[in-house]
PDB file of N, CA and C in Angstrom:
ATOM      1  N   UNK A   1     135.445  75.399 113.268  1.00  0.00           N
ATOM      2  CA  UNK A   1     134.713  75.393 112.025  1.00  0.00           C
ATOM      3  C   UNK A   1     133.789  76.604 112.001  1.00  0.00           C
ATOM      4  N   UNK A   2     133.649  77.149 110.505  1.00  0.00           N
ATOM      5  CA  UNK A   2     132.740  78.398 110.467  1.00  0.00           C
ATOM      6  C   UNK A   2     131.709  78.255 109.786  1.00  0.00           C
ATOM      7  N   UNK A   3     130.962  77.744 110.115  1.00  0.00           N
ATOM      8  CA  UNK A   3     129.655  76.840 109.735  1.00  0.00           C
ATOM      9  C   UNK A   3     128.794  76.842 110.628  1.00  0.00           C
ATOM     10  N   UNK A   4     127.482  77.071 110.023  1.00  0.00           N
ATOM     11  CA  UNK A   4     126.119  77.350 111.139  1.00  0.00           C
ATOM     12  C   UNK A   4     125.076  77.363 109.841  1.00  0.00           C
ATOM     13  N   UNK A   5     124.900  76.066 110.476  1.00  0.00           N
ATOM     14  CA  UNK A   5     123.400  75.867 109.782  1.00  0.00           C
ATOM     15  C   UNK A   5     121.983  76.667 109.361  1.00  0.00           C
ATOM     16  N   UNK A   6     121.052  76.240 108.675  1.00  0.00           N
ATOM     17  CA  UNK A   6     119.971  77.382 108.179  1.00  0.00           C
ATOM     18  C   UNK A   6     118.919  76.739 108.610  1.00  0.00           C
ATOM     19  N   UNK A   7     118.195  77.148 109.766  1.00  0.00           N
ATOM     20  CA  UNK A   7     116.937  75.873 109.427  1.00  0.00           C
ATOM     21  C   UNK A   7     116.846  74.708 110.080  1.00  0.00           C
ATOM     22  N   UNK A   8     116.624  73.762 109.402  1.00  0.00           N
ATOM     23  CA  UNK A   8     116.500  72.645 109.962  1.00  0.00           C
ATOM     24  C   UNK A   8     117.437  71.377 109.120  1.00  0.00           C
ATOM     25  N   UNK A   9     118.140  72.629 109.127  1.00  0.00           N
ATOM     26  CA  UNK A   9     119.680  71.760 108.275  1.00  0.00           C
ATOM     27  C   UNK A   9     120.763  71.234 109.316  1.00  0.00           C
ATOM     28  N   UNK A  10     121.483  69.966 108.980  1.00  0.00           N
ATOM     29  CA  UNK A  10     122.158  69.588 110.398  1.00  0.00           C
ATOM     30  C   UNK A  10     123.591  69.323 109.511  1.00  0.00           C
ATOM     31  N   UNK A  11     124.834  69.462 109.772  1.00  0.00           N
ATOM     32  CA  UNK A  11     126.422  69.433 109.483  1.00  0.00           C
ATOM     33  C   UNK A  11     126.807  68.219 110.476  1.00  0.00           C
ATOM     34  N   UNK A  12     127.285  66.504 109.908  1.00  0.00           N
ATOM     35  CA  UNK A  12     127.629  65.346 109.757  1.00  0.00           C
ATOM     36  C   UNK A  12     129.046  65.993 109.544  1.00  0.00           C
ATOM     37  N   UNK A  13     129.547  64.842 110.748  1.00  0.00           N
ATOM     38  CA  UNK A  13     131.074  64.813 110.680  1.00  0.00           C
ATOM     39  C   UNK A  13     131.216  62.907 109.898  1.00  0.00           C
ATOM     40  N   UNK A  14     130.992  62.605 108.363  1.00  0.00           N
ATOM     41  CA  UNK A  14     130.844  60.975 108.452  1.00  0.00           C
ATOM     42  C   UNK A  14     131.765  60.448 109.032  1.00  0.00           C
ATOM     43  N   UNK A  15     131.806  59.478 108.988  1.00  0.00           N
ATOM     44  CA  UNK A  15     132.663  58.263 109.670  1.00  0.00           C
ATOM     45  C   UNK A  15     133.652  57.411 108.605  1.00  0.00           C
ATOM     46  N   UNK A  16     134.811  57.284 109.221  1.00  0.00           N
ATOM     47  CA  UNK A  16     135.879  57.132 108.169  1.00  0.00           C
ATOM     48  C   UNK A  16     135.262  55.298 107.478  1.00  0.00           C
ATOM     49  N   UNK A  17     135.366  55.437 105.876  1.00  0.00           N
ATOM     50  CA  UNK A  17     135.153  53.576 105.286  1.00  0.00           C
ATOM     51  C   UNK A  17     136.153  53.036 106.060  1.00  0.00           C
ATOM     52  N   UNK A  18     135.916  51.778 106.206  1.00  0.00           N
ATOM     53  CA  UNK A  18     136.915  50.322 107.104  1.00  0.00           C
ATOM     54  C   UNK A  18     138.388  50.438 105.678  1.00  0.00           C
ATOM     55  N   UNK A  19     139.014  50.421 106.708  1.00  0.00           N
ATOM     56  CA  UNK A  19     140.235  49.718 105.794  1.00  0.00           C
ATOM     57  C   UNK A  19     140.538  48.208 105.287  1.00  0.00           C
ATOM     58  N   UNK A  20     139.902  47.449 106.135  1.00  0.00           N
ATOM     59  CA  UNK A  20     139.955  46.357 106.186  1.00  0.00           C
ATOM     60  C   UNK A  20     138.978  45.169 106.396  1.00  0.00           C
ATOM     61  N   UNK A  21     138.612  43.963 105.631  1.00  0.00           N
ATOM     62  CA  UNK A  21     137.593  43.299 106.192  1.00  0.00           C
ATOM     63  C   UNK A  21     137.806  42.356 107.879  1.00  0.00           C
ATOM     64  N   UNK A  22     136.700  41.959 107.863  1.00  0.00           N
ATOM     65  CA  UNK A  22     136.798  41.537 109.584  1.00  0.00           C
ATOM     66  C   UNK A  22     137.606  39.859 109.476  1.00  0.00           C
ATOM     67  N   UNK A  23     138.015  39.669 107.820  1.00  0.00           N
ATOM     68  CA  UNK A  23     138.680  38.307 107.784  1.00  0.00           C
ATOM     69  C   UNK A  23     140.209  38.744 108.009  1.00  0.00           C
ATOM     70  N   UNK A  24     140.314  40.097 107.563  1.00  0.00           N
ATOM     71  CA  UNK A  24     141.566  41.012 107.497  1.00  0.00           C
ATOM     72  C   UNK A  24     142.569  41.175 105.873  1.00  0.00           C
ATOM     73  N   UNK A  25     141.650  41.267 105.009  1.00  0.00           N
ATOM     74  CA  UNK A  25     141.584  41.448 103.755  1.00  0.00           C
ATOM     75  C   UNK A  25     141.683  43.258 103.389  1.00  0.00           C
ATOM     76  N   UNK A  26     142.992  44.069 103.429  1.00  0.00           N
ATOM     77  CA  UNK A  26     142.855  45.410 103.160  1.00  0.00           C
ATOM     78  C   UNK A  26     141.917  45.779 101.882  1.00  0.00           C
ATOM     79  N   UNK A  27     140.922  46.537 101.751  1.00  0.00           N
ATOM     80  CA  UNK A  27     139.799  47.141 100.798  1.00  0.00           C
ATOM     81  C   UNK A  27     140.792  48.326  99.957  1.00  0.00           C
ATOM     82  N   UNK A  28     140.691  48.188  98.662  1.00  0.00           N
ATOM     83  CA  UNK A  28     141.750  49.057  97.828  1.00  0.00           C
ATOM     84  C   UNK A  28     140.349  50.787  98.045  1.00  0.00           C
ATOM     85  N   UNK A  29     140.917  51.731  97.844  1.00  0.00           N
ATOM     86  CA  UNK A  29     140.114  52.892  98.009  1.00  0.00           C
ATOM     87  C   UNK A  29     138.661  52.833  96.780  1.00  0.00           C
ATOM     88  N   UNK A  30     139.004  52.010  95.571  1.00  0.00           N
ATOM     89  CA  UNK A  30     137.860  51.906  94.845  1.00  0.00           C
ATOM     90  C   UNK A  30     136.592  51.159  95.388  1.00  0.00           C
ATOM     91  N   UNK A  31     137.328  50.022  96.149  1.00  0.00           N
ATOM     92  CA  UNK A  31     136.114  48.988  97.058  1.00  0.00           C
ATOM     93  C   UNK A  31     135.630  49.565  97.854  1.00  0.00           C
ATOM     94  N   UNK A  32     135.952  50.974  98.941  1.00  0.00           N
ATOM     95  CA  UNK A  32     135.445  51.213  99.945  1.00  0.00           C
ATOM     96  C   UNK A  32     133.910  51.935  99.561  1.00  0.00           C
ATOM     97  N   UNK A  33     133.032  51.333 100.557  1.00  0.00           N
ATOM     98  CA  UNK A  33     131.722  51.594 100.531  1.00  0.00           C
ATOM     99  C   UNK A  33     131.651  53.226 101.789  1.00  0.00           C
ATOM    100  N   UNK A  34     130.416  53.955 101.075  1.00  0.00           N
ATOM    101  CA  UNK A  34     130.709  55.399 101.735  1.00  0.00           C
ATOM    102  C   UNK A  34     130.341  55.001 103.348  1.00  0.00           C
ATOM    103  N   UNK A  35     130.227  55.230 104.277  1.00  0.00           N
ATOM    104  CA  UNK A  35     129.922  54.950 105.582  1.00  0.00           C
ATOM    105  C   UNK A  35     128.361  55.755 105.532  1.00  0.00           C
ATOM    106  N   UNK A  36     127.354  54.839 106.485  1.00  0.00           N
ATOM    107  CA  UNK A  36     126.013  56.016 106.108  1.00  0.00           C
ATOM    108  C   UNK A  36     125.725  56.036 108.016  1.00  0.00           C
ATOM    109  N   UNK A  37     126.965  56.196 108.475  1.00  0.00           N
ATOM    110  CA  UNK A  37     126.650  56.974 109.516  1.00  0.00           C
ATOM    111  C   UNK A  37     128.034  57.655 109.951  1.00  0.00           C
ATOM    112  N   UNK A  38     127.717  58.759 110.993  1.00  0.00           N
ATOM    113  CA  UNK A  38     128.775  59.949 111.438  1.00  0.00           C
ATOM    114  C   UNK A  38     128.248  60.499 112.843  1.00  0.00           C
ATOM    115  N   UNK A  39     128.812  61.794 112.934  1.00  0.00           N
ATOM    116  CA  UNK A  39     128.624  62.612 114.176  1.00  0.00           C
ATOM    117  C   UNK A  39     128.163  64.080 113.961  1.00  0.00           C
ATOM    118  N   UNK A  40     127.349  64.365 114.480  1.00  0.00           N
ATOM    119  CA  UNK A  40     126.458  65.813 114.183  1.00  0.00           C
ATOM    120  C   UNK A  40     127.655  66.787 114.910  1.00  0.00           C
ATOM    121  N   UNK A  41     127.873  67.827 114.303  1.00  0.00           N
ATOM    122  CA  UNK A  41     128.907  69.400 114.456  1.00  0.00           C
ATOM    123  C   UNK A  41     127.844  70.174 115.101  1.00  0.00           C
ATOM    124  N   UNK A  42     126.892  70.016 113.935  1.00  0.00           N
ATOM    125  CA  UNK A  42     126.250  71.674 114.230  1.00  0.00           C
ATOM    126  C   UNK A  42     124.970  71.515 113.925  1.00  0.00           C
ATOM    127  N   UNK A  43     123.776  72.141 114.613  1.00  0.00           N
ATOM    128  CA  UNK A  43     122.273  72.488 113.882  1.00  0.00           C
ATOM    129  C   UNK A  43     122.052  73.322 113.916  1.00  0.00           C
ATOM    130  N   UNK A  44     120.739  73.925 113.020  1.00  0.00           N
ATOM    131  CA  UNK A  44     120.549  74.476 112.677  1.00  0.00           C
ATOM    132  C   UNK A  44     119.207  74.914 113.754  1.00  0.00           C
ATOM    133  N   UNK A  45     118.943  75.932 114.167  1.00  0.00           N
ATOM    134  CA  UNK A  45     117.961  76.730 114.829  1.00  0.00           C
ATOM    135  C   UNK A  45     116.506  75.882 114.725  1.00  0.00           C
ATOM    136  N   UNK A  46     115.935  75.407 113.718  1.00  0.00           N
ATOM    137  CA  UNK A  46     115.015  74.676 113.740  1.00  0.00           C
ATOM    138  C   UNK A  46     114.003  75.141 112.541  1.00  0.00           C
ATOM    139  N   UNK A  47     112.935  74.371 112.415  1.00  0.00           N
ATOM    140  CA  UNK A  47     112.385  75.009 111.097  1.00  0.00           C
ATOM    141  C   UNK A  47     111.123  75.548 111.200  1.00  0.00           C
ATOM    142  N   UNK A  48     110.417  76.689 110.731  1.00  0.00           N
ATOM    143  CA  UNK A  48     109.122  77.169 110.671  1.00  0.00           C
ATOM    144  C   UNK A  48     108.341  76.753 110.655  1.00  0.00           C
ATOM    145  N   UNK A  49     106.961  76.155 111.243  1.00  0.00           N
ATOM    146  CA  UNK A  49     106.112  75.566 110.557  1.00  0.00           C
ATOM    147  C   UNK A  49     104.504  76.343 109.627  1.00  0.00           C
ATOM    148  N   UNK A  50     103.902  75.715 109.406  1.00  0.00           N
ATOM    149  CA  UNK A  50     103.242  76.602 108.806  1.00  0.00           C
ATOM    150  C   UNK A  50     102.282  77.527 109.842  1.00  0.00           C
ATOM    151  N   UNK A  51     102.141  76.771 110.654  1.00  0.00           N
ATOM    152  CA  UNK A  51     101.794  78.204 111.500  1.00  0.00           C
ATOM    153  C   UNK A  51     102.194  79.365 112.203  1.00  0.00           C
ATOM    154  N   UNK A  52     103.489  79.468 111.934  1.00  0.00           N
ATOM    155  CA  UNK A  52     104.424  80.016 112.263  1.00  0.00           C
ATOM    156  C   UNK A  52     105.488  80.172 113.476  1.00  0.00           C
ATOM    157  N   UNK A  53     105.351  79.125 113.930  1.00  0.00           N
ATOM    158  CA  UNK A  53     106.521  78.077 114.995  1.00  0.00           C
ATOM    159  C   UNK A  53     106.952  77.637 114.668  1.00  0.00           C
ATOM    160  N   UNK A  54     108.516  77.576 115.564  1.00  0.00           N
ATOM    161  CA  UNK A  54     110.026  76.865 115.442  1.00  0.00           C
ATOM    162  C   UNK A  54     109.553  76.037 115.656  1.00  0.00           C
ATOM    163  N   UNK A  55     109.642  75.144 114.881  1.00  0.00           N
ATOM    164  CA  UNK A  55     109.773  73.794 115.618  1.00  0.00           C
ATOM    165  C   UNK A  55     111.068  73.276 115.570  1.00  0.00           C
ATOM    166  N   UNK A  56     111.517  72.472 117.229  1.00  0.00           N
ATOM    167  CA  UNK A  56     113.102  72.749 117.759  1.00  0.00           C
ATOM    168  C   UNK A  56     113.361  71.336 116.896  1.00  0.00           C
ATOM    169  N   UNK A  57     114.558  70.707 117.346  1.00  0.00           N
ATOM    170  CA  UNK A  57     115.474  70.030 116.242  1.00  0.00           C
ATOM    171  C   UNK A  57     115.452  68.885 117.139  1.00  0.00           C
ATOM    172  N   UNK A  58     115.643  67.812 116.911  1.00  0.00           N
ATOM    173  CA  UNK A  58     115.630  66.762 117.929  1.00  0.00           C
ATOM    174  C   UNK A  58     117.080  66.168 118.247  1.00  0.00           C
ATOM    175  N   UNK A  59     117.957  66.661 117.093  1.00  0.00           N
ATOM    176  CA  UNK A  59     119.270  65.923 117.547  1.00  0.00           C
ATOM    177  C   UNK A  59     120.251  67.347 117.699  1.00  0.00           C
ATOM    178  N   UNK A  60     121.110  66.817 117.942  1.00  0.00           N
ATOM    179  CA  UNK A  60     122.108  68.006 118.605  1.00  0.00           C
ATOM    180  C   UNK A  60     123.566  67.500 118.466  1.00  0.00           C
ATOM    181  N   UNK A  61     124.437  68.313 118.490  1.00  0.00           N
ATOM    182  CA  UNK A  61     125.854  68.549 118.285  1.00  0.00           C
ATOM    183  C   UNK A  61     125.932  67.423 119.582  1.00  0.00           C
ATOM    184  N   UNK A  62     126.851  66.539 118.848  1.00  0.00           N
ATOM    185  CA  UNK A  62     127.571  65.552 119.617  1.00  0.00           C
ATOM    186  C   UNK A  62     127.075  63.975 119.405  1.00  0.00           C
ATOM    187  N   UNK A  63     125.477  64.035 118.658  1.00  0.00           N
ATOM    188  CA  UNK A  63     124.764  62.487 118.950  1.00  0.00           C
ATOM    189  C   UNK A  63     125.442  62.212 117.266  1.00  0.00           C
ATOM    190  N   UNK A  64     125.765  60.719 117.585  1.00  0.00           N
ATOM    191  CA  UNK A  64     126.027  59.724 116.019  1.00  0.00           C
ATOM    192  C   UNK A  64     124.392  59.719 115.863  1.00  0.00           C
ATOM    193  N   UNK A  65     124.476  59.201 114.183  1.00  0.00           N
ATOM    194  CA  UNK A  65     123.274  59.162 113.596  1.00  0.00           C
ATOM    195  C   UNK A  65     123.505  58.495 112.523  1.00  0.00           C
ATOM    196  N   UNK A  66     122.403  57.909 111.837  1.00  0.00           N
ATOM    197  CA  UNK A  66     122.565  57.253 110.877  1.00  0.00           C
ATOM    198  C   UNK A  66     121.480  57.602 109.504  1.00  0.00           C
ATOM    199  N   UNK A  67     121.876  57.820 108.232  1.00  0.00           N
ATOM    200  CA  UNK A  67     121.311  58.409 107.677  1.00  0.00           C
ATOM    201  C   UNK A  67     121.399  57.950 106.374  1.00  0.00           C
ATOM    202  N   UNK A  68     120.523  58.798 105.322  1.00  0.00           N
ATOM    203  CA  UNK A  68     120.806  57.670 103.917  1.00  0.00           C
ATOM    204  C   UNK A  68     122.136  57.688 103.329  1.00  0.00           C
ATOM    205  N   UNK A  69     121.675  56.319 101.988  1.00  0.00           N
ATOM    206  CA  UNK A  69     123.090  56.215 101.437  1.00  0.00           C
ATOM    207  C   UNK A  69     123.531  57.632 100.679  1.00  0.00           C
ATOM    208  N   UNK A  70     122.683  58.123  99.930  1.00  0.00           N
ATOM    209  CA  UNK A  70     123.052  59.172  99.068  1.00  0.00           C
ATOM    210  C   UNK A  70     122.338  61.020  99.716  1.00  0.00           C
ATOM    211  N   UNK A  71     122.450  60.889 100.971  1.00  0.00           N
ATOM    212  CA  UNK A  71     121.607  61.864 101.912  1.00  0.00           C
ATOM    213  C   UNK A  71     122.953  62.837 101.877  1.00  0.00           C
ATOM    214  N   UNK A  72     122.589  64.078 101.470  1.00  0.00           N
ATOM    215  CA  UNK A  72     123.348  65.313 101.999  1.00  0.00           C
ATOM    216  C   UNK A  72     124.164  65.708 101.020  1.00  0.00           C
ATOM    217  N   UNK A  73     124.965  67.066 100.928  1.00  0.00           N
ATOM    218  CA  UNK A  73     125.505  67.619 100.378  1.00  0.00           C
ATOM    219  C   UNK A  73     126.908  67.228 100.789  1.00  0.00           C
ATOM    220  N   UNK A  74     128.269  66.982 100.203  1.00  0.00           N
ATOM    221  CA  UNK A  74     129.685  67.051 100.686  1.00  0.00           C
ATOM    222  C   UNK A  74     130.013  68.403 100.590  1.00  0.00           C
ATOM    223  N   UNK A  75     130.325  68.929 101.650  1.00  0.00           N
ATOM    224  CA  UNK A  75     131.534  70.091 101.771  1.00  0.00           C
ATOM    225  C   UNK A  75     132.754  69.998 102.362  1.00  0.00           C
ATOM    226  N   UNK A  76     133.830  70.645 101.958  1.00  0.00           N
ATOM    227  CA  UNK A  76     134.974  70.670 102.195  1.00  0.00           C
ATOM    228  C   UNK A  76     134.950  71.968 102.651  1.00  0.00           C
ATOM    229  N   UNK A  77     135.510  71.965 104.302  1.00  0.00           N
ATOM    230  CA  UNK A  77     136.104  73.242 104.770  1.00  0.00           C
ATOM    231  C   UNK A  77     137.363  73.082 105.921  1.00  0.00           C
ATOM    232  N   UNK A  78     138.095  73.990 105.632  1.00  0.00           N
ATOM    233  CA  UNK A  78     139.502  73.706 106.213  1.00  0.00           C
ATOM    234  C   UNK A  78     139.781  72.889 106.447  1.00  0.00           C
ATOM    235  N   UNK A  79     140.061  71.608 105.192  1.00  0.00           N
ATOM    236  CA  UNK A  79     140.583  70.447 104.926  1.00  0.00           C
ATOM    237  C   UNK A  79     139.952  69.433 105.615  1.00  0.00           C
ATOM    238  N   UNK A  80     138.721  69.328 105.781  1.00  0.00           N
ATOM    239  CA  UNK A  80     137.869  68.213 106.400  1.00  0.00           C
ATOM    240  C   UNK A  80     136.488  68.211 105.888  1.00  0.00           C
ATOM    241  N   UNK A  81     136.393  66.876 105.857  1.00  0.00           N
ATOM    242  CA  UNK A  81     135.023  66.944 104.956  1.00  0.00           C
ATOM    243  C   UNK A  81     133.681  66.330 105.942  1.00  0.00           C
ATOM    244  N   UNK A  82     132.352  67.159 105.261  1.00  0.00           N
ATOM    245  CA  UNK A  82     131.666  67.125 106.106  1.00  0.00           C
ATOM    246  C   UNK A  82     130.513  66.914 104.774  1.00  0.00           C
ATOM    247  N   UNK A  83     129.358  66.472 105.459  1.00  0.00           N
ATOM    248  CA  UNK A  83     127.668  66.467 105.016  1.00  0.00           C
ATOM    249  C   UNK A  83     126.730  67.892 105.288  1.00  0.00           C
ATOM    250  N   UNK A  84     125.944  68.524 104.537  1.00  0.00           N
ATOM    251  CA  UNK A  84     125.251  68.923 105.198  1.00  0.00           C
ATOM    252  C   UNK A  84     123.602  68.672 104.565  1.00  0.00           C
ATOM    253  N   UNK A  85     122.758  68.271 105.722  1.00  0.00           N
ATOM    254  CA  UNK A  85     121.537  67.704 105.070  1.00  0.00           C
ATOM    255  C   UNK A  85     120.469  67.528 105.997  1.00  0.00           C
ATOM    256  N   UNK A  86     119.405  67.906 105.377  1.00  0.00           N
ATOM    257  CA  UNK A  86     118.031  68.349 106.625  1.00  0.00           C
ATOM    258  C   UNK A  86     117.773  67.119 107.403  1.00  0.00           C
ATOM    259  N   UNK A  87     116.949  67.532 108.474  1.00  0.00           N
ATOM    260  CA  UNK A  87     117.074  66.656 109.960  1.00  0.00           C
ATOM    261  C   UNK A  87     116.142  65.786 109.446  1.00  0.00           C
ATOM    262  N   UNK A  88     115.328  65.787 108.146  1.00  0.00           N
ATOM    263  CA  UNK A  88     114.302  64.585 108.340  1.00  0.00           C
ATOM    264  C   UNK A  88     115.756  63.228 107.067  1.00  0.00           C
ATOM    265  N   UNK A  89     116.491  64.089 106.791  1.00  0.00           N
ATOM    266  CA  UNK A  89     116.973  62.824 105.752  1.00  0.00           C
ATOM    267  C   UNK A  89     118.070  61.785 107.173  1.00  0.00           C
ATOM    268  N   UNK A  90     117.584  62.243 108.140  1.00  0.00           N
ATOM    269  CA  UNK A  90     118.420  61.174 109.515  1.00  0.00           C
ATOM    270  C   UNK A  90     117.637  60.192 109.973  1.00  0.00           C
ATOM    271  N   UNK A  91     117.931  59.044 109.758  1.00  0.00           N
ATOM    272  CA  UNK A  91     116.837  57.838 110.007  1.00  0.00           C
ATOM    273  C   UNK A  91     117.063  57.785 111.750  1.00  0.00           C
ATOM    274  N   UNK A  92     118.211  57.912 112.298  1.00  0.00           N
ATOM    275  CA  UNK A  92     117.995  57.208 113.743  1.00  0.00           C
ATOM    276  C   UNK A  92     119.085  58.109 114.535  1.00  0.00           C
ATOM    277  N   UNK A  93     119.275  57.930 115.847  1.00  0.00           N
ATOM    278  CA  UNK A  93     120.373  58.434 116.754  1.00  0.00           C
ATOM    279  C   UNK A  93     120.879  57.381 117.397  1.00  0.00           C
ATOM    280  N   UNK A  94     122.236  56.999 117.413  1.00  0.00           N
ATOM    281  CA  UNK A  94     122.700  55.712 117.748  1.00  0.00           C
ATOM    282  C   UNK A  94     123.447  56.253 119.439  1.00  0.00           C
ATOM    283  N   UNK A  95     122.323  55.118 119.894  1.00  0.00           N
ATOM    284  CA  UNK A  95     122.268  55.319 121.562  1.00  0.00           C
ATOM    285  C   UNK A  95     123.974  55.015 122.123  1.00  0.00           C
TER     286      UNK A  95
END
């Protein structure tokens, strides 16, 4: 992927909707609910603060995370779709 973040911007790989309920009821593509968690690709260097320090990023390429329902931008690049959306719209890192 040719993608590199700005900032304190982080690139979400989401997580595919269930196909199916846990009674085993297949979900038609209109029912599926978006998934509001995934896997971090890439961050971004970190962000300025006002005194003029990086301040570093707390999550990193590789940790799942969980984040809002309507959090981030969709991009499409070389046929895979991804989020991209600043490190404070990430509620948690799933241990």
């Amino acid at each position: 992927m040719n993608l590199k973040p700005l900032a304190d911007r982080v690139i979400v790989k989401a997580a595919q909707a269930e196909e199916k309920t846990k009674g085993g009821l297949y979900i038609p593509d209109t029912g599926k609910e978006k998934p509001m968690y995934g896997e971090v690709v890439a961050v971004g260097p970190g962000k300025v603060s006002d005194a003029g320090q990086v301040v570093t990023m707390q999550v990193k390429a590789g940790d799942k995370v969980l984040y809002g329902k309507y959090s981030g931008t969709e991009v499409q690049v070389e046929g895979d779709d991804y989020l991209i959306m600043r490190e404070s719209d990430i509620f948690a890192i799933i241990a």
